[in-house]
N, C-alpha and C. Protein backbone atom coordinates (compact mmCIF):
# COMPACT_ATOMS: atom_id res chain seq x y z
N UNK A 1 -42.43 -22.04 61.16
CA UNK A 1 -42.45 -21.81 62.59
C UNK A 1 -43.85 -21.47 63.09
N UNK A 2 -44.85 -20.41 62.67
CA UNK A 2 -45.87 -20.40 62.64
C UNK A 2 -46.52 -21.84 62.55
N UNK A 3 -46.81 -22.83 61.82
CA UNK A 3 -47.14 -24.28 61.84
C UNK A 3 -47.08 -24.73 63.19
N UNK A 4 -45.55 -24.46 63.35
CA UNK A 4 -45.42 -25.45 64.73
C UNK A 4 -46.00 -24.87 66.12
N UNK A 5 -45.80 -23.43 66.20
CA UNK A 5 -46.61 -22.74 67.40
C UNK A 5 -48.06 -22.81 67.45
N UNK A 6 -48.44 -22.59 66.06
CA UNK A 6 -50.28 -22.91 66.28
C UNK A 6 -50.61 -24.27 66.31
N UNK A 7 -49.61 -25.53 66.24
CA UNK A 7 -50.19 -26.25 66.48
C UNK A 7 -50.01 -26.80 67.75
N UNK A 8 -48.80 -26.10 68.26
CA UNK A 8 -48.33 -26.53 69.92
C UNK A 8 -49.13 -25.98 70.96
N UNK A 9 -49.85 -24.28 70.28
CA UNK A 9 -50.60 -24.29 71.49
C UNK A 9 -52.28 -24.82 70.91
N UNK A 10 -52.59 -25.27 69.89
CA UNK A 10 -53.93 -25.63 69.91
C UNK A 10 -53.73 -27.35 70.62
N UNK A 11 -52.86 -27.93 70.57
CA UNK A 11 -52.71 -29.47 70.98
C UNK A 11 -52.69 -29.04 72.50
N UNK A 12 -51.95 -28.04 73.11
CA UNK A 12 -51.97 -27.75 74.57
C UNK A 12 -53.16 -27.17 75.20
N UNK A 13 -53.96 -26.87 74.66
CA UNK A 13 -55.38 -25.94 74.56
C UNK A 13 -55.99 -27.53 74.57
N UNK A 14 -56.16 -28.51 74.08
CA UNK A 14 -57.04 -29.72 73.66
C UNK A 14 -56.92 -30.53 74.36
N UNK A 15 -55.55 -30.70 75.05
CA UNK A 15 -54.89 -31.58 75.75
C UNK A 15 -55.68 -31.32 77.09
N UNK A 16 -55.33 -30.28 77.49
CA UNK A 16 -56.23 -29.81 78.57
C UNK A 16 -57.56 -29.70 78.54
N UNK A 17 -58.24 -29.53 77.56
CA UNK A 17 -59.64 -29.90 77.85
C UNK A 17 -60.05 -31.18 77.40
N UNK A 18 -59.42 -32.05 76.77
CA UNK A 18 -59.27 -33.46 76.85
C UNK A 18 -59.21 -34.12 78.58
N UNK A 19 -58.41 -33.93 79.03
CA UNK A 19 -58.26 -34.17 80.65
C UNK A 19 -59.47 -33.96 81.44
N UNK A 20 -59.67 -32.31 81.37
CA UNK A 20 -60.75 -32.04 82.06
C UNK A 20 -62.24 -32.65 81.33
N UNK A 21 -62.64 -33.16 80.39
CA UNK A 21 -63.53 -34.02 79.89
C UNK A 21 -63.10 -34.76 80.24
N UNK A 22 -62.35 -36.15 80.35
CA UNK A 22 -62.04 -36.94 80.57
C UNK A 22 -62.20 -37.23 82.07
N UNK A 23 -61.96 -36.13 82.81
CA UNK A 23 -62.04 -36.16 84.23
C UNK A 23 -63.70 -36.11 84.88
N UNK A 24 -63.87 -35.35 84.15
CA UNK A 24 -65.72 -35.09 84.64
C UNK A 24 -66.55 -36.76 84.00
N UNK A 25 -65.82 -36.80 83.11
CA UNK A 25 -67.06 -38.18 82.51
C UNK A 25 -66.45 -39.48 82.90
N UNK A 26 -65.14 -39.50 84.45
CA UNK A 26 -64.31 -40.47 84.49
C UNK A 26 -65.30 -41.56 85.66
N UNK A 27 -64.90 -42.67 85.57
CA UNK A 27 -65.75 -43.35 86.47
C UNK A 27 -64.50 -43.85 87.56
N UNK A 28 -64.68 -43.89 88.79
CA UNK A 28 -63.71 -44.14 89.23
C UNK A 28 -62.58 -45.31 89.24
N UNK A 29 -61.52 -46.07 89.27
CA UNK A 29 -61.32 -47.11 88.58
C UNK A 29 -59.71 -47.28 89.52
N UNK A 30 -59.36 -48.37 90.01
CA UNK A 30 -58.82 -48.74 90.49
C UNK A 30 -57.86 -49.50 89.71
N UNK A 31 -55.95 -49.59 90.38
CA UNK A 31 -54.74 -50.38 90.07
C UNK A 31 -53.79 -49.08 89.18
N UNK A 32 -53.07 -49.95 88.63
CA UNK A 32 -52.02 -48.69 88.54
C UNK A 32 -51.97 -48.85 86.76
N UNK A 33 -50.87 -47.62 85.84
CA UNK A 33 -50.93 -47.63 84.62
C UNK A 33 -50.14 -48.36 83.62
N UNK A 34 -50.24 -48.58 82.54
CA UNK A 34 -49.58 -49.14 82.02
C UNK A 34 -47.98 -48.47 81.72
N UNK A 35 -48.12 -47.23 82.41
CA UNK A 35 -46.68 -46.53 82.25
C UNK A 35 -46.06 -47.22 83.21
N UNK A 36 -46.46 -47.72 83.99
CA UNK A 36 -45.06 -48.14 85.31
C UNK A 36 -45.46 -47.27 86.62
N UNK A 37 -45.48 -45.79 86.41
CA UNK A 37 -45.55 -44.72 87.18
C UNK A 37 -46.21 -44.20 88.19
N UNK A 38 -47.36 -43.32 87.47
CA UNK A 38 -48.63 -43.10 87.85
C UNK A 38 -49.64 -43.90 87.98
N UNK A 39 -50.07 -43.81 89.13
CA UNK A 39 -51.31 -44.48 89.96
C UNK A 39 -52.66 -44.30 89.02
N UNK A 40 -53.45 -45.00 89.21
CA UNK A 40 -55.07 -44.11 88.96
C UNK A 40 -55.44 -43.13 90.25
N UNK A 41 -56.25 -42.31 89.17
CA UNK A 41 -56.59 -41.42 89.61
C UNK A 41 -55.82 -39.92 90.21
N UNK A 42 -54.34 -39.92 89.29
CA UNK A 42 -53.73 -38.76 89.44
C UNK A 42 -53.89 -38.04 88.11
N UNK A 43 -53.38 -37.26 88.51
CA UNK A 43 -53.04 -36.37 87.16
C UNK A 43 -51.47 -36.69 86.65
N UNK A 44 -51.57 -36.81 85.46
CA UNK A 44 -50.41 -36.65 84.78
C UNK A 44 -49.77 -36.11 83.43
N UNK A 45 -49.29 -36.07 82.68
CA UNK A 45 -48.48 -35.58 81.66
C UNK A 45 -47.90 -35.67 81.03
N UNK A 46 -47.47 -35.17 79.82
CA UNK A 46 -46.91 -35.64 78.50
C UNK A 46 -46.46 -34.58 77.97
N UNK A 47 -45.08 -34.90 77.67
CA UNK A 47 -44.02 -34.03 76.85
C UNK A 47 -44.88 -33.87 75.61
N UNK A 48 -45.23 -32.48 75.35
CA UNK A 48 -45.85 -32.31 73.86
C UNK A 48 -44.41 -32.36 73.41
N UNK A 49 -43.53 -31.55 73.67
CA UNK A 49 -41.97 -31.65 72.44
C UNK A 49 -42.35 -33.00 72.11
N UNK A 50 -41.66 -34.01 72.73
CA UNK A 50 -41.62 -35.66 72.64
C UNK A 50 -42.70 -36.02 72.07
N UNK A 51 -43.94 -35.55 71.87
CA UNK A 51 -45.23 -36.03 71.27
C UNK A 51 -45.21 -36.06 69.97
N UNK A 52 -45.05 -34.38 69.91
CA UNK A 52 -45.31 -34.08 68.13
C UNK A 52 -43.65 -34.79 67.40
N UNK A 53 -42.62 -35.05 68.07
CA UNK A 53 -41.64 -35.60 67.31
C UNK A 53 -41.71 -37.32 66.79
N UNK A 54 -42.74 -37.65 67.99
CA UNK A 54 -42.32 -39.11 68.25
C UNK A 54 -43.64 -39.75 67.86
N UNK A 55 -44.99 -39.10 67.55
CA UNK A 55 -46.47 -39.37 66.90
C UNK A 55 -46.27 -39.56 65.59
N UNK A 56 -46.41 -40.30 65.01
CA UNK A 56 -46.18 -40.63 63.63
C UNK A 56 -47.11 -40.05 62.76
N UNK A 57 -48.37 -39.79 63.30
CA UNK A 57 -49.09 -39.13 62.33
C UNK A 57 -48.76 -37.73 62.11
N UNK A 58 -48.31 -37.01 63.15
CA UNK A 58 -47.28 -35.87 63.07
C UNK A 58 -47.04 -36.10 62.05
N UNK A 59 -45.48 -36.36 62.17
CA UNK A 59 -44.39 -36.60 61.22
C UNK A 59 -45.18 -37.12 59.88
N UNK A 60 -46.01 -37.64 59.58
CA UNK A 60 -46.81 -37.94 58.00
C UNK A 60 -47.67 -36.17 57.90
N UNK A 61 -48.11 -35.90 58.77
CA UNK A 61 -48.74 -34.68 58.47
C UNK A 61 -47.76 -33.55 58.06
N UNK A 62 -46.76 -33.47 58.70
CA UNK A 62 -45.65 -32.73 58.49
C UNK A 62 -45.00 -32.80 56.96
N UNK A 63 -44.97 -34.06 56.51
CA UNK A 63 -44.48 -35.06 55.34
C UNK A 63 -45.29 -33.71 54.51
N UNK A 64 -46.57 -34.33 54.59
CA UNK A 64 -47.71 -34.15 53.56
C UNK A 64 -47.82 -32.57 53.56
N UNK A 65 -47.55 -31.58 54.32
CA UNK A 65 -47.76 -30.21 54.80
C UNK A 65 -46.44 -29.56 53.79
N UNK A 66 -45.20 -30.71 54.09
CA UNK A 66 -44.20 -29.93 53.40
C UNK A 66 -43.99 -30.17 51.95
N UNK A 67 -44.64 -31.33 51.39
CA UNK A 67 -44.50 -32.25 49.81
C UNK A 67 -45.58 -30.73 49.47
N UNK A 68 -46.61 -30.35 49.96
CA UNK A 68 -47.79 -29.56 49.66
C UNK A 68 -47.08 -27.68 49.49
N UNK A 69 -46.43 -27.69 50.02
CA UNK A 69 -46.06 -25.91 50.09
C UNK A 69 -44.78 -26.66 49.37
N UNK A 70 -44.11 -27.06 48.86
CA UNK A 70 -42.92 -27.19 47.86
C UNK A 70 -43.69 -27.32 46.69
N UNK A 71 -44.69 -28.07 46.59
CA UNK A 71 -45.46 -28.01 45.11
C UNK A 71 -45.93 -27.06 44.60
N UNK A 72 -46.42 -26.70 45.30
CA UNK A 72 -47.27 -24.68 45.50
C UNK A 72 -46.21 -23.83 45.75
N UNK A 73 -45.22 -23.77 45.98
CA UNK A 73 -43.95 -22.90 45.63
C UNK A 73 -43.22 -22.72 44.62
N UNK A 74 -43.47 -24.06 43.87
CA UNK A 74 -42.56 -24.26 42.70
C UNK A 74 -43.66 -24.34 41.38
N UNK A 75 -44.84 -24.44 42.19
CA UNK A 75 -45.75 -24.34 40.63
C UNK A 75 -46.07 -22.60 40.59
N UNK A 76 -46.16 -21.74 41.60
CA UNK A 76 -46.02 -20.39 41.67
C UNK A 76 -44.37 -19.61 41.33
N UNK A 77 -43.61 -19.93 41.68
CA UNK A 77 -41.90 -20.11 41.11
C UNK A 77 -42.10 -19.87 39.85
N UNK A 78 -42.63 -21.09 38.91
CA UNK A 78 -42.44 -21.20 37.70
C UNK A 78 -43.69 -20.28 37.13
N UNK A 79 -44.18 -19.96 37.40
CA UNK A 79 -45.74 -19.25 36.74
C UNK A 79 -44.89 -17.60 36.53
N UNK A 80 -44.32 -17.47 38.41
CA UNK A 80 -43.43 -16.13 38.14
C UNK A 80 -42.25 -15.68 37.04
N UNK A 81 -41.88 -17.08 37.49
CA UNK A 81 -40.55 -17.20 35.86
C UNK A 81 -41.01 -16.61 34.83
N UNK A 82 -41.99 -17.53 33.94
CA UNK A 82 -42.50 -17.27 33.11
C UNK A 82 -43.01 -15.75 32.63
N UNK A 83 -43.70 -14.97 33.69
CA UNK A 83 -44.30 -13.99 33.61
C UNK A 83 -42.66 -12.69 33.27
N UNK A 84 -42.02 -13.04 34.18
CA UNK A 84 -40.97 -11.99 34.18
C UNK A 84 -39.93 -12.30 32.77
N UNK A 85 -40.01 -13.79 31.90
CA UNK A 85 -39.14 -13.59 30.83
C UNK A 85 -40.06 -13.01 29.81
N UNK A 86 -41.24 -13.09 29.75
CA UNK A 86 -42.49 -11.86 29.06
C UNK A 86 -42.23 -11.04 28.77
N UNK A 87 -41.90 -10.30 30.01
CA UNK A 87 -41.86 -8.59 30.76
C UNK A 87 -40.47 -8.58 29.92
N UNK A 88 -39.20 -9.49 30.61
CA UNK A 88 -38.44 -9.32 29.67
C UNK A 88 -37.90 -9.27 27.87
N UNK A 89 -38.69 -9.99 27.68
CA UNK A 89 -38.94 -10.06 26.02
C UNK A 89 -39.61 -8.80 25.72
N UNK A 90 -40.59 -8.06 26.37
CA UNK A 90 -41.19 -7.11 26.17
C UNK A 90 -40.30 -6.05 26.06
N UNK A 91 -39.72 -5.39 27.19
CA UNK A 91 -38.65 -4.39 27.61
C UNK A 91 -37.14 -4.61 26.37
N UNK A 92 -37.23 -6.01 26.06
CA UNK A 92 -35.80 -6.14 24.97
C UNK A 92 -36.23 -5.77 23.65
N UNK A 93 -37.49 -5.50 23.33
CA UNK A 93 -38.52 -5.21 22.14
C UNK A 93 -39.53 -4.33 21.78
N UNK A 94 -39.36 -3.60 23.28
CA UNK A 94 -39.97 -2.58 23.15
C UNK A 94 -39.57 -0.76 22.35
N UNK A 95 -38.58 -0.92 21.84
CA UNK A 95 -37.90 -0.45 20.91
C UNK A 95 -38.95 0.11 19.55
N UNK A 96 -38.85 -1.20 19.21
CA UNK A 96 -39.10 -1.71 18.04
C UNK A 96 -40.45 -1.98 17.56
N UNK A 97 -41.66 -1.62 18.79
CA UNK A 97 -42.65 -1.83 18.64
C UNK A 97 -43.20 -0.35 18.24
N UNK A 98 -44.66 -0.63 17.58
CA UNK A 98 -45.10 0.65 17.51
C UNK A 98 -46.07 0.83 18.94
N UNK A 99 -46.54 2.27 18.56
CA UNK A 99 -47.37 2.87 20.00
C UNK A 99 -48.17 1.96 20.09
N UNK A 100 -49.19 1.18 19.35
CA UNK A 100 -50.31 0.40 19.45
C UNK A 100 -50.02 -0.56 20.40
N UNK A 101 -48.75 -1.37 19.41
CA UNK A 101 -48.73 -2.85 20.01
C UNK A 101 -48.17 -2.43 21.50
N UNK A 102 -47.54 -1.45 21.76
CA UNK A 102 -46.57 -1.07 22.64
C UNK A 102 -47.67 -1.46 23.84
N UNK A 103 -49.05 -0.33 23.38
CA UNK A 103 -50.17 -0.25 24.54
C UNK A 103 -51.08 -1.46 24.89
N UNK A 104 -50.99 -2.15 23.43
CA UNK A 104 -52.07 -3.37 23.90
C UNK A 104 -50.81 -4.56 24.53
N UNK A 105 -49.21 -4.84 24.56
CA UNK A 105 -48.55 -5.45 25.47
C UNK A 105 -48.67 -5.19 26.45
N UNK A 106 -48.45 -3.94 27.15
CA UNK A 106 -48.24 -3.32 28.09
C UNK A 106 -49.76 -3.58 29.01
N UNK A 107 -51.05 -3.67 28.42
CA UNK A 107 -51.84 -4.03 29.31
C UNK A 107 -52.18 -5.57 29.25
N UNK A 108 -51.57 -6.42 28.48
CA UNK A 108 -51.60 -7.70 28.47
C UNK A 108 -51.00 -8.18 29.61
N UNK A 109 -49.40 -7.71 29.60
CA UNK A 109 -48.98 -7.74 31.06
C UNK A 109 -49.21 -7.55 32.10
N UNK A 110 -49.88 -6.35 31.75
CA UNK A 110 -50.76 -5.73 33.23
C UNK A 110 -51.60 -6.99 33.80
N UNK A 111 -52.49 -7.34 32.96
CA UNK A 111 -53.29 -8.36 33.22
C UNK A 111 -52.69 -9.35 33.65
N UNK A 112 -51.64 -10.11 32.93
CA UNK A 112 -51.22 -11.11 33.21
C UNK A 112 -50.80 -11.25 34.88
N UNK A 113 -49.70 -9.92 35.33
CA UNK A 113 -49.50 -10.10 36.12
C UNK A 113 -50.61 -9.40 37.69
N UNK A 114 -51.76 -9.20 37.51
CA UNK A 114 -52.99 -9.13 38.22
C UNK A 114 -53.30 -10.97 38.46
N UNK A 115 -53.25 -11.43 37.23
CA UNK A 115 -53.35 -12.84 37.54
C UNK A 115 -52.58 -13.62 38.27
N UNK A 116 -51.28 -13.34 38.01
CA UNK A 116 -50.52 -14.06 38.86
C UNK A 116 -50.54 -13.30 40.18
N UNK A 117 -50.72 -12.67 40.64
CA UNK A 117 -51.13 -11.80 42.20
C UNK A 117 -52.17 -12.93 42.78
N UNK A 118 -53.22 -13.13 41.65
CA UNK A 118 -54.27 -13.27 42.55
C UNK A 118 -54.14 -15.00 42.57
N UNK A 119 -53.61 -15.58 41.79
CA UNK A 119 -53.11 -16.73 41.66
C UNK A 119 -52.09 -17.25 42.81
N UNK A 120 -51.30 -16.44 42.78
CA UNK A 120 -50.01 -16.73 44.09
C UNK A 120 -50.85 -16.21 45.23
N UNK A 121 -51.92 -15.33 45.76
CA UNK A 121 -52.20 -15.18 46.72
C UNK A 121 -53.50 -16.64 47.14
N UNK A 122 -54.04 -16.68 46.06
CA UNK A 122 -54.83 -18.22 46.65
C UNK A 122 -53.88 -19.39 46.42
N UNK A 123 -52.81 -19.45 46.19
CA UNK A 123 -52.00 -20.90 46.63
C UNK A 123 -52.07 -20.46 47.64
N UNK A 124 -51.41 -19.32 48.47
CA UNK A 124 -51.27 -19.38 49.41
C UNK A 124 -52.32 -19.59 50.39
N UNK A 125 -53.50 -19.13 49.89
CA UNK A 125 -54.77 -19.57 50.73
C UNK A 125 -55.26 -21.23 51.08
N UNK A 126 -54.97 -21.78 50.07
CA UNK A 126 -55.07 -22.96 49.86
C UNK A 126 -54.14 -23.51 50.41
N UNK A 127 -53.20 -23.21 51.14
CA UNK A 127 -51.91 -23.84 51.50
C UNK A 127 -52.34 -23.75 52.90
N UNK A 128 -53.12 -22.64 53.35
CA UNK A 128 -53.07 -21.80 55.10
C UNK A 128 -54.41 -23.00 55.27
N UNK A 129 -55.26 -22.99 54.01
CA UNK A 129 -56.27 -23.89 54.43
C UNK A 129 -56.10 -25.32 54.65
N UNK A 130 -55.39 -25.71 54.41
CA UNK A 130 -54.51 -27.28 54.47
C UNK A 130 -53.37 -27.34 55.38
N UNK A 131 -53.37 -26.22 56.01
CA UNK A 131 -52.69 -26.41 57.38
C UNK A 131 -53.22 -26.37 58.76
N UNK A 132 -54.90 -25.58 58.78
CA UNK A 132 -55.59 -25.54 59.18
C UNK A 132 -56.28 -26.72 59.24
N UNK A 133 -56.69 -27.46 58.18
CA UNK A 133 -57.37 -28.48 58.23
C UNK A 133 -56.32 -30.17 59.24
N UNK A 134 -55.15 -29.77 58.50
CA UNK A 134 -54.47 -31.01 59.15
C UNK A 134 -54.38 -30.56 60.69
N UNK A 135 -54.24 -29.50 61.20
CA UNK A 135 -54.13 -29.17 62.65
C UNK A 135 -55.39 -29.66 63.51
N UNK A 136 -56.60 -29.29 62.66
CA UNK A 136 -57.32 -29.56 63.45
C UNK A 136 -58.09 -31.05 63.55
N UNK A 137 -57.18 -31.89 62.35
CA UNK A 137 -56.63 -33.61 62.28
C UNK A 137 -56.03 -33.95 63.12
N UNK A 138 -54.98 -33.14 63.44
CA UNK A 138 -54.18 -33.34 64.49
C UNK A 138 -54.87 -33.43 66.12
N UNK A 139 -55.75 -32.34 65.92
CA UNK A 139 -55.77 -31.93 67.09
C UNK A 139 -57.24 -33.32 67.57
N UNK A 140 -57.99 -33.25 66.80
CA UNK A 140 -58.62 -33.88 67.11
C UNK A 140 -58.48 -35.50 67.59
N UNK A 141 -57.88 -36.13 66.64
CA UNK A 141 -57.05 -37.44 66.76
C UNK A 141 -56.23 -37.53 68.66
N UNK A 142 -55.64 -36.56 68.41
CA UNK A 142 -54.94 -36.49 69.69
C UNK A 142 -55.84 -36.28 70.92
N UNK A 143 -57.06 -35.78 71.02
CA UNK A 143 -57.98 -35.50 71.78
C UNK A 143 -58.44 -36.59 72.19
N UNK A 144 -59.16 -37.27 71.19
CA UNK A 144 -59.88 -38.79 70.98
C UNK A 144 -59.15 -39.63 72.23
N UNK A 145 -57.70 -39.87 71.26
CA UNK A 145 -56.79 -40.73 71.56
C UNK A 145 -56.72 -40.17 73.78
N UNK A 146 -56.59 -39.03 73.68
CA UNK A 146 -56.25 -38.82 75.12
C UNK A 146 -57.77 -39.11 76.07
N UNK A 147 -58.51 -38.55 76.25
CA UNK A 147 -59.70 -38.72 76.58
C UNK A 147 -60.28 -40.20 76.58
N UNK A 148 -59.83 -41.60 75.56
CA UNK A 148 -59.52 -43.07 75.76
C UNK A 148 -58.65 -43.24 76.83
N UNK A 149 -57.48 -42.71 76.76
CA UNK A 149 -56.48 -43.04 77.20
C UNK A 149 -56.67 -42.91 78.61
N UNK A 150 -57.11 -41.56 79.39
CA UNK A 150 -57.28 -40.93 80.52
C UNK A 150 -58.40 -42.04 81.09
N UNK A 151 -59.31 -42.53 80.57
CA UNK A 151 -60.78 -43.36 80.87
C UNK A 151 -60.00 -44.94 81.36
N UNK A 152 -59.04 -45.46 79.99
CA UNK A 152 -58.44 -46.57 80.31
C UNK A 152 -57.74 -46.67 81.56
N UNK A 153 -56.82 -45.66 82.01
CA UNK A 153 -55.92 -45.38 82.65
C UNK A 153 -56.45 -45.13 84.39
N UNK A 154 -57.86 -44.71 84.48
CA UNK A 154 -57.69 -44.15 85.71
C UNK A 154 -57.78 -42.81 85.86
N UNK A 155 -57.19 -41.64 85.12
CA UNK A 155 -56.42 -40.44 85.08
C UNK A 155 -57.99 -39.60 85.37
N UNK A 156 -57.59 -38.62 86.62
CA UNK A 156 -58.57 -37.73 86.23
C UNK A 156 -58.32 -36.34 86.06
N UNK A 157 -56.69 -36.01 84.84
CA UNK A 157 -56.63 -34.93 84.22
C UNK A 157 -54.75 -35.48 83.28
N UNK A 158 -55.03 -35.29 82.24
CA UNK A 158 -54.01 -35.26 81.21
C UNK A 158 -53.36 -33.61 81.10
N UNK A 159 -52.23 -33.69 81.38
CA UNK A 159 -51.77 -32.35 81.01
C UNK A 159 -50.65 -32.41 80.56
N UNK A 160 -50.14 -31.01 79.65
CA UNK A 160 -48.86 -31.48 78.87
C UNK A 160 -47.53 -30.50 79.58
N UNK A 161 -46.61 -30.94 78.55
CA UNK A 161 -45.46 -30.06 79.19
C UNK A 161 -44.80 -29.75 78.15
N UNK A 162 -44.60 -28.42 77.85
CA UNK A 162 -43.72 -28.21 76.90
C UNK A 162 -42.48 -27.54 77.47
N UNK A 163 -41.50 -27.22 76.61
CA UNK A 163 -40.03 -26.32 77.08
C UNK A 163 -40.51 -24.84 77.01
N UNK A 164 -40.17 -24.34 77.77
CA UNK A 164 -40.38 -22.93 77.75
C UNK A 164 -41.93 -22.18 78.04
N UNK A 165 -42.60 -23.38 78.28
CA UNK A 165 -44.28 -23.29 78.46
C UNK A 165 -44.23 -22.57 79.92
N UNK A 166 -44.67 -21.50 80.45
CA UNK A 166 -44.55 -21.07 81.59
C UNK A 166 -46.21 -21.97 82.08
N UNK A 167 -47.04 -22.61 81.66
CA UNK A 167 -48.03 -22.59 81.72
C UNK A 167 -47.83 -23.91 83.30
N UNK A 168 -46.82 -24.82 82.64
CA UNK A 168 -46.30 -25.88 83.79
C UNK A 168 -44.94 -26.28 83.97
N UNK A 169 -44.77 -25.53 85.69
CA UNK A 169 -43.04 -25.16 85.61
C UNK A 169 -42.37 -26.38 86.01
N UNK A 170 -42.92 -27.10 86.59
CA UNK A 170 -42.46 -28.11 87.18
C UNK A 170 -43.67 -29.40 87.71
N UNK A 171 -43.41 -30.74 87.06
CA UNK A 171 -43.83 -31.76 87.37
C UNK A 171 -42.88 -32.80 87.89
N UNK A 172 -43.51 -33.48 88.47
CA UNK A 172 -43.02 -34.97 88.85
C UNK A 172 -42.49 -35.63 87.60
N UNK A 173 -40.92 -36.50 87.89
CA UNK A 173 -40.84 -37.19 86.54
C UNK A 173 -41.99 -38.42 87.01
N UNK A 174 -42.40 -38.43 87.50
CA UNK A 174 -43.04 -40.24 87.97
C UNK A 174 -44.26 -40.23 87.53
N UNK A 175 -45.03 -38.67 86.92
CA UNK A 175 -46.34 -38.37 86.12
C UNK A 175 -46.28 -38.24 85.09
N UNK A 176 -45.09 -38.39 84.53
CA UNK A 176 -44.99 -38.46 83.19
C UNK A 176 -45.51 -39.58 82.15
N UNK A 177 -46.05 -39.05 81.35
CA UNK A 177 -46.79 -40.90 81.32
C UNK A 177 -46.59 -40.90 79.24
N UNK A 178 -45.76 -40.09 79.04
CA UNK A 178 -45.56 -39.77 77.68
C UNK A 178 -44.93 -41.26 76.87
N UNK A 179 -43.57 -41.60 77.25
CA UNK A 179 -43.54 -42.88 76.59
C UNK A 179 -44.82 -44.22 76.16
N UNK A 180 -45.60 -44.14 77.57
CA UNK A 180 -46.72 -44.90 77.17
C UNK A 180 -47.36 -44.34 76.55
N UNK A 181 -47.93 -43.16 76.52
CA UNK A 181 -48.81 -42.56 75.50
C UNK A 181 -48.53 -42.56 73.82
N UNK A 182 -47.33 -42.34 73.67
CA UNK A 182 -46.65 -41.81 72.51
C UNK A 182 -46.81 -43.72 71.93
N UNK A 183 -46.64 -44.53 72.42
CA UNK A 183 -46.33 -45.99 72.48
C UNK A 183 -47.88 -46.19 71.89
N UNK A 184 -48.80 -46.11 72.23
CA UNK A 184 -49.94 -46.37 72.12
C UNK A 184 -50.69 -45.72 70.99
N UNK A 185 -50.54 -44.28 71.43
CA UNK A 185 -51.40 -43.48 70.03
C UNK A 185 -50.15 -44.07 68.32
N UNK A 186 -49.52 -44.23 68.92
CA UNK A 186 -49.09 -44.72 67.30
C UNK A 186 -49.31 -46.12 67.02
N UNK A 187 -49.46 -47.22 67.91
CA UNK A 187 -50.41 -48.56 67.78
C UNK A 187 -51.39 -47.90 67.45
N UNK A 188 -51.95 -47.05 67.50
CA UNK A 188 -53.57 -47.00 67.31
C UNK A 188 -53.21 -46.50 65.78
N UNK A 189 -52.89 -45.32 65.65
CA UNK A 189 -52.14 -45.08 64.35
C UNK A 189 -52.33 -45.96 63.13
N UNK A 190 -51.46 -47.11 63.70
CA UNK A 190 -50.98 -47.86 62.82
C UNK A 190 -52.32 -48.80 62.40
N UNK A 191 -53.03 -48.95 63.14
CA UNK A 191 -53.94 -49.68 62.94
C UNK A 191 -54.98 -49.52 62.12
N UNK A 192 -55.10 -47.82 62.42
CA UNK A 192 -56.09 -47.05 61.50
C UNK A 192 -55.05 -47.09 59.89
N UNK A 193 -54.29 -46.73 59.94
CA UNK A 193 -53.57 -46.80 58.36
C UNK A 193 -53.83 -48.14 57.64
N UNK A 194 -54.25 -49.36 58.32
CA UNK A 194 -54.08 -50.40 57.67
C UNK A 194 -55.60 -50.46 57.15
């Protein structure tokens, strides 16, 4: 959930200054959009919900975000396993050991499990850093793509709309220009994958 909020408001944060770049460096440009809708030279908007569901590079980033924290869960999983049937072999044998071995197990474990602390805490670093990095893949791509789009179009401001966004309570459906957008950045998408 965290994932999806930092990346909903950094894409809504980009989106908007995508527009407003887009608007200052716009040349003026005449006829109407390839949405059907909006004219040149209005402002219009795009369902981020509908974006991040319906952007394909999303959904591959998402892919790749979740194949990545299941691997690093389960290769930390099993490291923990391991460590705790140790502990357990230790505790079922500790009986039977003398004081020595008792003390040099007992800080073997210690160690061991210092390692796995610091081990499970950089997956996790490594995981926050590869979510960071694809966001700001995300974010950027989507910037690009809008700031083209706004230039092609006419537009002199892209803005988004999310559910529950108090930021924009109400738009025109006729500025909505998301199907074409969503239509396009994944042609472009696709093009770059090949």
């Amino acid at each position: 959930m965290k994932l999806k909020a930092s990346i909903a408001t950094k894409l809504t944060m980009g989106l908007l200054a995508a527009g407003s770049l887009a608007a200052c460096n716009q040349n003026k440009s005449a006829g109407n959009s390839a949405s059907g809708g909006a004219s040149s030279g209005q402002i219009v908007y795009i369902n981020q919900d509908t974006l991040m569901v319906k952007y394909d590079y999303a959904k591959d980033m998402r892919k790749r975000l979740d194949d990545k924290g299941a691997a690093a869960k389960n290769d930390v999983g099993a490291k923990q396993q391991a460590f705790q049937r140790e502990y357990a072999e230790y505790q079922k044998n500790v009986n039977t050991m003398s004081a020595n071995e008792r003390a040099m197990t007992e800080q073997r474990l210690q160690r061991e499990n210092q390692e796995f602390q610091q081990y499970s805490q950089s997956a996790g670093a490594d995981f926050q850093n590869a979510q960071a990095k694809e966001s700001k893949d995300l974010y950027d791509k989507i910037y690009a793509f809008t700031k083209q789009y706004a230039k092609d179009n006419g537009y002199k401001m892209v803005l988004t709309f999310q559910a529950g966004n108090a930021n924009l309570l109400y738009a025109d459906p006729a500025l909505d220009v998301t199907t074409d957008f969503v239509k396009k950045i994944n042609d472009a998408y696709s093009k770059d994958k090949k």
